[in-house]
C-alpha atoms as a PDB file:
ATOM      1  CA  UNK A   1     -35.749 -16.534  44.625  1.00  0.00           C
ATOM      2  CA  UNK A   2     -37.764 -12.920  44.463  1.00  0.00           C
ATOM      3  CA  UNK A   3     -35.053 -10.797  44.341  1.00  0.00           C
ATOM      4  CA  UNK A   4     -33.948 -12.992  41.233  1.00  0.00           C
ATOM      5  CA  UNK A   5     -37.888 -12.385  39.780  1.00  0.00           C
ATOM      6  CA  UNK A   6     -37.872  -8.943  40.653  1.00  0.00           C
ATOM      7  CA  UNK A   7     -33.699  -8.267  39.099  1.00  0.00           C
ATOM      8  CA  UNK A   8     -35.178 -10.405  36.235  1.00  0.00           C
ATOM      9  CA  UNK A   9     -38.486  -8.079  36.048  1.00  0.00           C
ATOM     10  CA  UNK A  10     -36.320  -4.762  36.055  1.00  0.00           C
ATOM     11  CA  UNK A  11     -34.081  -6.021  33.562  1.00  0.00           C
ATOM     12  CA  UNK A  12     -36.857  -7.057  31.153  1.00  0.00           C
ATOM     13  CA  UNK A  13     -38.692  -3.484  31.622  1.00  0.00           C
ATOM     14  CA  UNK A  14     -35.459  -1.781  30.795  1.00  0.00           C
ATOM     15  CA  UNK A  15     -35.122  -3.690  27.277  1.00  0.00           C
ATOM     16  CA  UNK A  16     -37.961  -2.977  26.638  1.00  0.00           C
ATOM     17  CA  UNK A  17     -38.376   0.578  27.274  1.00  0.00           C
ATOM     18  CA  UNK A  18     -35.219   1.167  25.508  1.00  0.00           C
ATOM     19  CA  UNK A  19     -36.270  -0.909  22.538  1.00  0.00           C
ATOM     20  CA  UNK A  20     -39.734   1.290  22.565  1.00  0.00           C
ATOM     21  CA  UNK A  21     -37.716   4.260  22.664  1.00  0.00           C
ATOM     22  CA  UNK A  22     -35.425   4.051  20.374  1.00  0.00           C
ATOM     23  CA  UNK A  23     -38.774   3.013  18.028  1.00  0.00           C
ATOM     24  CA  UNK A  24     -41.360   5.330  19.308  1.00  0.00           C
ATOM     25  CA  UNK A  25     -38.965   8.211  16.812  1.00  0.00           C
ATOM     26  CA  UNK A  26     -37.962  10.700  19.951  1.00  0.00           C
ATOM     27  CA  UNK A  27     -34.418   9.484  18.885  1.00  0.00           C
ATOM     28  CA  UNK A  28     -33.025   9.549  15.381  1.00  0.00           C
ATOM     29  CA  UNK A  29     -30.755   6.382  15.660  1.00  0.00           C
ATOM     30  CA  UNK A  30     -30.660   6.774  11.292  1.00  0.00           C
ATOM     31  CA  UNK A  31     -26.977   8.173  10.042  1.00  0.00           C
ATOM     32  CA  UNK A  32     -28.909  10.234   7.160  1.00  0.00           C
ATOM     33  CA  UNK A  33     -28.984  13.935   9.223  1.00  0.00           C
ATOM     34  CA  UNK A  34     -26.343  16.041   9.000  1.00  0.00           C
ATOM     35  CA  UNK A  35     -23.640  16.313  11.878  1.00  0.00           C
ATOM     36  CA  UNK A  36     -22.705  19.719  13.155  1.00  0.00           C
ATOM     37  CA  UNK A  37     -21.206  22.704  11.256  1.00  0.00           C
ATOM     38  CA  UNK A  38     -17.489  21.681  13.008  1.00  0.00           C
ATOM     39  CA  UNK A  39     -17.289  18.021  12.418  1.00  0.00           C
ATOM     40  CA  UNK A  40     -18.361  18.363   8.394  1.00  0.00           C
END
């Protein structure tokens, strides 16, 4: 039963800290900027 909790716990923390990253603005997830010079 802890090493469900604790797979559980991990799990959670990773959603979450992918959630808050994708947020927090360190990653443009918007399709408004430009691609590169070779795929336009």
């Amino acid at each position: 039963m802890a090493a469900i909790k604790t797979i559980l716990g991990l799990l959670i923390a990773v959603v979450l800290g992918v959630v808050g990253f994708a947020y927090s603005g360190l990653y443009n997830v918007a399709a408004d900027d430009p691609h590169f010079g070779v795929t336009r």
